[in-house]
PDB file of N, CA and C in Angstrom:
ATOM      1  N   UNK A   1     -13.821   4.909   5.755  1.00  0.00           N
ATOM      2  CA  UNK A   1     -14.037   5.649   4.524  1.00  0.00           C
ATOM      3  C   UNK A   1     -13.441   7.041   4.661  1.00  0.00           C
ATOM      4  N   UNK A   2     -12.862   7.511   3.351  1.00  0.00           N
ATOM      5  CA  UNK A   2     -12.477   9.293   3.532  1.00  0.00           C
ATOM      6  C   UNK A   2     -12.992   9.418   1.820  1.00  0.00           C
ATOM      7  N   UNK A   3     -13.547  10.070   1.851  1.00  0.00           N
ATOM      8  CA  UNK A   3     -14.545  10.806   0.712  1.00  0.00           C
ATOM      9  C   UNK A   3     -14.634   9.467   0.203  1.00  0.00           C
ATOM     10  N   UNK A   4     -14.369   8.797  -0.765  1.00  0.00           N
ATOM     11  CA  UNK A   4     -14.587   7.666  -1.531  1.00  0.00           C
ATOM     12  C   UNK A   4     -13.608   6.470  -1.786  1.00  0.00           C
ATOM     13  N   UNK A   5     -13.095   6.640  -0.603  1.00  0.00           N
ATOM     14  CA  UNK A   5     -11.863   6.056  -0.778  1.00  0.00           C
ATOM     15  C   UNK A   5     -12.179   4.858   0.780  1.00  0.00           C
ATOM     16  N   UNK A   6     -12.075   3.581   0.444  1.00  0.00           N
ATOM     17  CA  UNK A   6     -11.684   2.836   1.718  1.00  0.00           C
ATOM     18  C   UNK A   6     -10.717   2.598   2.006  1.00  0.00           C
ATOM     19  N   UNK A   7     -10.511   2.754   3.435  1.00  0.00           N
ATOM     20  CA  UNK A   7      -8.728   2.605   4.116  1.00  0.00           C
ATOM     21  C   UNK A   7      -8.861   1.384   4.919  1.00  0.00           C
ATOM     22  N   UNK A   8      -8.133   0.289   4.890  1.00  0.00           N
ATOM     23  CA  UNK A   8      -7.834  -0.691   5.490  1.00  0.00           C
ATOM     24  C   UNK A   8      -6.417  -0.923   6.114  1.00  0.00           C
ATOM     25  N   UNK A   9      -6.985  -1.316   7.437  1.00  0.00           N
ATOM     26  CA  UNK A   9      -5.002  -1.649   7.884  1.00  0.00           C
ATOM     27  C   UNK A   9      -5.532  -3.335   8.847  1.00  0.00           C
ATOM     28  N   UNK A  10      -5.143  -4.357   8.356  1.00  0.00           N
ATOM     29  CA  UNK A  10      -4.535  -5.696   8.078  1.00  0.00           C
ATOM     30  C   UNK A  10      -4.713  -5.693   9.688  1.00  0.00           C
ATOM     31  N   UNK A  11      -4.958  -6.977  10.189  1.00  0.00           N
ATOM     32  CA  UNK A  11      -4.257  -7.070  11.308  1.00  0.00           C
ATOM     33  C   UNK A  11      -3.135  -7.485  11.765  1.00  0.00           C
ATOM     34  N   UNK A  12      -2.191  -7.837  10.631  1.00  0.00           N
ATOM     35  CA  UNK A  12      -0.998  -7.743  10.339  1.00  0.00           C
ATOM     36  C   UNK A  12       0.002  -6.780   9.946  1.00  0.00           C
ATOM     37  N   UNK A  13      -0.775  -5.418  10.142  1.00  0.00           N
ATOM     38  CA  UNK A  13      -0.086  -4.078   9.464  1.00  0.00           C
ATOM     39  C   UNK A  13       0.051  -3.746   8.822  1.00  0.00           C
ATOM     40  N   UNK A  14      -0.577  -4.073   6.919  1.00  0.00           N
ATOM     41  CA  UNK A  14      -0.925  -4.305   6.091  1.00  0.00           C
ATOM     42  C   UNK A  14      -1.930  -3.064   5.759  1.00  0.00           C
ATOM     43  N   UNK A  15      -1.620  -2.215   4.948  1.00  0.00           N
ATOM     44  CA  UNK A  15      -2.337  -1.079   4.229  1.00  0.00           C
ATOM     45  C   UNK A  15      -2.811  -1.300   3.165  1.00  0.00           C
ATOM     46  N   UNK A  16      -4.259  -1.350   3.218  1.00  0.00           N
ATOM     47  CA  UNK A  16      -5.109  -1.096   1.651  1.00  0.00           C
ATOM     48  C   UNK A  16      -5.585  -0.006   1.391  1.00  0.00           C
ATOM     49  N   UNK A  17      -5.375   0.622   0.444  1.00  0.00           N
ATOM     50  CA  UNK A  17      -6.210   1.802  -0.114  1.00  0.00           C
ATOM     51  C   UNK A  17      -6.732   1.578  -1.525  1.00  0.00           C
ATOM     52  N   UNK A  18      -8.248   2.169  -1.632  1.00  0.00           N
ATOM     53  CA  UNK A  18      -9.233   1.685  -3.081  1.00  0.00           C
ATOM     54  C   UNK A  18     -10.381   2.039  -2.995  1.00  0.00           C
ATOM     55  N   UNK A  19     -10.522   2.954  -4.416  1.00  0.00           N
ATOM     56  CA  UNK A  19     -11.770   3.642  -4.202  1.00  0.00           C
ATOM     57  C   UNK A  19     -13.105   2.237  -3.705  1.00  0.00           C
ATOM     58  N   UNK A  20     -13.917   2.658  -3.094  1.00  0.00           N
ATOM     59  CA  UNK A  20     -15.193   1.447  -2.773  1.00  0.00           C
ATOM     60  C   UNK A  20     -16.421   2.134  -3.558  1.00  0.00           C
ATOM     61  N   UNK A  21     -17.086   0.840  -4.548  1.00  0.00           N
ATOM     62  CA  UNK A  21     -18.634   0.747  -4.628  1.00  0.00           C
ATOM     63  C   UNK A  21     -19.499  -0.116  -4.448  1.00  0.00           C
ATOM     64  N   UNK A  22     -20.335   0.407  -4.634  1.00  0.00           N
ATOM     65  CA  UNK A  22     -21.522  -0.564  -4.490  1.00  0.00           C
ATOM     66  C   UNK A  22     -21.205  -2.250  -4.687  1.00  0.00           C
ATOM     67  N   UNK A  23     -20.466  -2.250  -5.684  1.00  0.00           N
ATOM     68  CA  UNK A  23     -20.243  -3.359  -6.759  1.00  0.00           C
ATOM     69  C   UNK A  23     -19.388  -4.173  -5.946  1.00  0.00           C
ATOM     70  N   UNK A  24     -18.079  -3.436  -5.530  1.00  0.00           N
ATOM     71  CA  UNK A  24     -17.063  -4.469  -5.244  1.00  0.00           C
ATOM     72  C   UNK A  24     -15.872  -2.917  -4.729  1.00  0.00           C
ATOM     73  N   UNK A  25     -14.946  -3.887  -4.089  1.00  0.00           N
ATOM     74  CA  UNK A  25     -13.619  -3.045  -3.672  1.00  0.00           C
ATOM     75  C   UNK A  25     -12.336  -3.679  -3.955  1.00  0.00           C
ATOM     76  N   UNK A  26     -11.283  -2.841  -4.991  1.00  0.00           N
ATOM     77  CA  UNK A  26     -10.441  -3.583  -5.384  1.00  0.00           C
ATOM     78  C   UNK A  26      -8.963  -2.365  -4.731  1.00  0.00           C
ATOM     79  N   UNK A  27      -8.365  -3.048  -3.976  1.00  0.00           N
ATOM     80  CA  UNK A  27      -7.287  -1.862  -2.638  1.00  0.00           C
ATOM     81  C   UNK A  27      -6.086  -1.517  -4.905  1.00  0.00           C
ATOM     82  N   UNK A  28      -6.270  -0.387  -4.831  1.00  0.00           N
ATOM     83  CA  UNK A  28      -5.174   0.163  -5.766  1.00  0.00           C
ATOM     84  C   UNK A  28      -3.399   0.203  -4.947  1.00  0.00           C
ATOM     85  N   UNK A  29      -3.821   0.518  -3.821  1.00  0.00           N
ATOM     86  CA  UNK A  29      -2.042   0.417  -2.966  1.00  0.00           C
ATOM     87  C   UNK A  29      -2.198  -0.439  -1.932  1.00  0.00           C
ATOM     88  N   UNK A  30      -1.067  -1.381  -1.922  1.00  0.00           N
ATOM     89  CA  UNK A  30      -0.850  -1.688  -0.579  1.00  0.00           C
ATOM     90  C   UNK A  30       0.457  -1.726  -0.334  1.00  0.00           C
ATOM     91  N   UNK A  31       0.517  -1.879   1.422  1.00  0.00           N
ATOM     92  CA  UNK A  31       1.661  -1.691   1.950  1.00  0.00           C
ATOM     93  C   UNK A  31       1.889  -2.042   2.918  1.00  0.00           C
ATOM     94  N   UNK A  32       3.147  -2.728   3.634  1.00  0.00           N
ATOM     95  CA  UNK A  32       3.218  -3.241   4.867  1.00  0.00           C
ATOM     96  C   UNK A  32       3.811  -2.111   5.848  1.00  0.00           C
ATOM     97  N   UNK A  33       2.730  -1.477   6.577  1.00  0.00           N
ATOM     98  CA  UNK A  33       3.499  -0.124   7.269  1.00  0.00           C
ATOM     99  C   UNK A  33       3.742  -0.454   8.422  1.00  0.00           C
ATOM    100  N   UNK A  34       3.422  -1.261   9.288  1.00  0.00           N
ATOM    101  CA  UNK A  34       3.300  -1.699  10.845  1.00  0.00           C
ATOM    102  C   UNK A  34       3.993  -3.284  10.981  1.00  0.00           C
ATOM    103  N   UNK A  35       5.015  -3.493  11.994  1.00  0.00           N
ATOM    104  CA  UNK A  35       5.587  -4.674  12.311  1.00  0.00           C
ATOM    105  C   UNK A  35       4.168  -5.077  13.580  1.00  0.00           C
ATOM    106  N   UNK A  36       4.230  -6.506  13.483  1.00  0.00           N
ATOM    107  CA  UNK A  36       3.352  -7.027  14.676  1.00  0.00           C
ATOM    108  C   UNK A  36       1.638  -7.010  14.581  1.00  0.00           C
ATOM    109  N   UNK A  37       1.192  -6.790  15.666  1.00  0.00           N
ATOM    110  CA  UNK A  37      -0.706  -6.773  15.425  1.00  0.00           C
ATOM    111  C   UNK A  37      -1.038  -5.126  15.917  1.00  0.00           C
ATOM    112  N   UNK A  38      -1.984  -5.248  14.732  1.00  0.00           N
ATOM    113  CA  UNK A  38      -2.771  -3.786  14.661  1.00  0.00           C
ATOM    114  C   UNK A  38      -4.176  -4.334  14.336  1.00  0.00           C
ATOM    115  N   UNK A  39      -4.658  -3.553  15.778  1.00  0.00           N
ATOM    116  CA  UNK A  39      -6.289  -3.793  15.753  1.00  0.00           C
ATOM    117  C   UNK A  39      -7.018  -2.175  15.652  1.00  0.00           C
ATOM    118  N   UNK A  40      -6.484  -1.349  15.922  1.00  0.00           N
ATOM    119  CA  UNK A  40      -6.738   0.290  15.613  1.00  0.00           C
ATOM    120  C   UNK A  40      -7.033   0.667  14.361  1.00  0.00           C
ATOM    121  N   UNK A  41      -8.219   1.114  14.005  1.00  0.00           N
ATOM    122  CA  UNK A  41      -8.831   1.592  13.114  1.00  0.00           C
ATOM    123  C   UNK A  41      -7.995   2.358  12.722  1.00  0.00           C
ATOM    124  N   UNK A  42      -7.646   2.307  11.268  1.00  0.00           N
ATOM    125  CA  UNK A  42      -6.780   3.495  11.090  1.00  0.00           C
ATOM    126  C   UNK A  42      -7.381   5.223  11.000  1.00  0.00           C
ATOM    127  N   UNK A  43      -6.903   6.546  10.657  1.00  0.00           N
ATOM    128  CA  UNK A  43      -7.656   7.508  11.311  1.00  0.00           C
ATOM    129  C   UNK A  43      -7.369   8.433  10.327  1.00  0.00           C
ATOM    130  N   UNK A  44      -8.211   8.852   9.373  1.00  0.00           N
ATOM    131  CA  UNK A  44      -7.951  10.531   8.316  1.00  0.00           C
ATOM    132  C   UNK A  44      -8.073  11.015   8.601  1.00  0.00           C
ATOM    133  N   UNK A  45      -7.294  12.300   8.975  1.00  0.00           N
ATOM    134  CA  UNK A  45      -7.606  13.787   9.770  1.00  0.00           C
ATOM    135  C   UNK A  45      -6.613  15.079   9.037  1.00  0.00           C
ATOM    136  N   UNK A  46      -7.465  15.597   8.725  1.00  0.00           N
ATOM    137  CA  UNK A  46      -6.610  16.862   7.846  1.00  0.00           C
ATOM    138  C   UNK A  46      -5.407  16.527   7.296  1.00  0.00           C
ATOM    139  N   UNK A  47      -5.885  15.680   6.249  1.00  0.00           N
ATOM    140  CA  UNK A  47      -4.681  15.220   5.078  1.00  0.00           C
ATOM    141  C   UNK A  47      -3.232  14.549   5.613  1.00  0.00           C
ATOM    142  N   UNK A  48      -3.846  13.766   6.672  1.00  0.00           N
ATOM    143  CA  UNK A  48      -2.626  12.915   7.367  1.00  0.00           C
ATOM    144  C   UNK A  48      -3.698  11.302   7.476  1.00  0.00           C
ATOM    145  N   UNK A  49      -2.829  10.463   7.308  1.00  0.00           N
ATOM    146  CA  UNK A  49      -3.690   8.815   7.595  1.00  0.00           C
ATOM    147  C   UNK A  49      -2.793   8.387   8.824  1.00  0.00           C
ATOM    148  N   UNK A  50      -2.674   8.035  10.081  1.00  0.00           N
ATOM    149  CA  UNK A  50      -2.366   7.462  11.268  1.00  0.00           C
ATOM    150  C   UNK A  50      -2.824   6.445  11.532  1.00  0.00           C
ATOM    151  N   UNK A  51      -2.030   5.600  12.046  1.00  0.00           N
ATOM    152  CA  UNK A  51      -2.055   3.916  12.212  1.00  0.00           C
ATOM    153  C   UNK A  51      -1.031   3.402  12.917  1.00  0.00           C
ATOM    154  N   UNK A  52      -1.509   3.034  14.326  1.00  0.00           N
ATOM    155  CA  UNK A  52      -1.041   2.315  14.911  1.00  0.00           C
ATOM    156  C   UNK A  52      -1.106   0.566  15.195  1.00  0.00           C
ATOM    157  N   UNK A  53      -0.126  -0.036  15.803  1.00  0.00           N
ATOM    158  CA  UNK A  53      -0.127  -1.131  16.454  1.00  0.00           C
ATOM    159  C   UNK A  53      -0.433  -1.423  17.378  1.00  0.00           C
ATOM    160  N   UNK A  54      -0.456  -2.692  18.254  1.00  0.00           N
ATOM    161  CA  UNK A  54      -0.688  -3.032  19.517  1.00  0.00           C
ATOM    162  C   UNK A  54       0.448  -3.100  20.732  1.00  0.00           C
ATOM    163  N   UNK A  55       1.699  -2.332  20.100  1.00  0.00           N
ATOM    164  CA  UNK A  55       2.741  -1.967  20.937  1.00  0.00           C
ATOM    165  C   UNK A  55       2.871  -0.780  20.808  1.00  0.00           C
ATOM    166  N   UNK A  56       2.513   0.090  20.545  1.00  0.00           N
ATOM    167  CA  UNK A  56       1.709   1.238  21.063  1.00  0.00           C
ATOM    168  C   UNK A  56       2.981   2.303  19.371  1.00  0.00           C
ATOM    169  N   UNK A  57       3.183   1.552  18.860  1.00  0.00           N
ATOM    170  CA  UNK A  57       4.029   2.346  17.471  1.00  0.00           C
ATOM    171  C   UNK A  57       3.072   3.009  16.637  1.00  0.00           C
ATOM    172  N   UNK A  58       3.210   4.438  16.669  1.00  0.00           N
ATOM    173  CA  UNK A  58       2.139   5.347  15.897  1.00  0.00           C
ATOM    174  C   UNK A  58       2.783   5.797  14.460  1.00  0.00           C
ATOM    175  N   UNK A  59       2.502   5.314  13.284  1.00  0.00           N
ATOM    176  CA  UNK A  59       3.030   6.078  12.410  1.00  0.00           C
ATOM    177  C   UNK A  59       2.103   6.858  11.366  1.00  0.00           C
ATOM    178  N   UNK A  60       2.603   7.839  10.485  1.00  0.00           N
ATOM    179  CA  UNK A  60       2.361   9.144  10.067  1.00  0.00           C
ATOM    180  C   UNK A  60       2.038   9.368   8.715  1.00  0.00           C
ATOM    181  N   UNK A  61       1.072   9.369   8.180  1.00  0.00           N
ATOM    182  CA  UNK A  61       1.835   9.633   6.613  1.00  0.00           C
ATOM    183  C   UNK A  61       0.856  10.895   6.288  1.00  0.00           C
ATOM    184  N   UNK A  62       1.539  11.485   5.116  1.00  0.00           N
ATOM    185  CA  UNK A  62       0.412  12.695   4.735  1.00  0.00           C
ATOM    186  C   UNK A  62      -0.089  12.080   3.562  1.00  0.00           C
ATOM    187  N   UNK A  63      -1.398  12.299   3.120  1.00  0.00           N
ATOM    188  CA  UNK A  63      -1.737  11.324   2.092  1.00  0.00           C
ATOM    189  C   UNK A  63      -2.930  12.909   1.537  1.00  0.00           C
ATOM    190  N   UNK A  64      -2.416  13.769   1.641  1.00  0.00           N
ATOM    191  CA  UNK A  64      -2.552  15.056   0.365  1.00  0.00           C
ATOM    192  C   UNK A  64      -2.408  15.211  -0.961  1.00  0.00           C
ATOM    193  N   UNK A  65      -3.281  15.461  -1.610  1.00  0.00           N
ATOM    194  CA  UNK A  65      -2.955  15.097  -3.243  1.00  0.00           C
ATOM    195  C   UNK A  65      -1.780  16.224  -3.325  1.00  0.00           C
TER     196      UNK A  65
END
């Protein structure tokens, strides 16, 4: 979770993003950001989302309004 927002990354490398409620979660973006298996939680930290794979590929995005 980052404020109201759930972040999912696939174990296929596969990016979901979508606000979550109570009710239900429907991902508004997705995206295939990672080749191979990703078991790493992905990580929000001062307006950057990071996500790696299991071959150790770290990638970057700024996700700042």
């Amino acid at each position: 979770m980052a404020d109201e927002w759930l972040v999912v990354l696939t174990g296929n490398g596969e990016l979901m993003v979508g606000p979550a409620t109570p009710d239900e979660w429907k991902p508004i973006l997705t995206a295939q950001v990672l080749e191979g298996h990703s078991w790493t939680s992905p990580v929000v930290a001062k307006g950057r989302l990071y996500v790696r794979n299991t071959e150790g590929t770290l990638k970057c995005f700024n996700v700042r309004p």
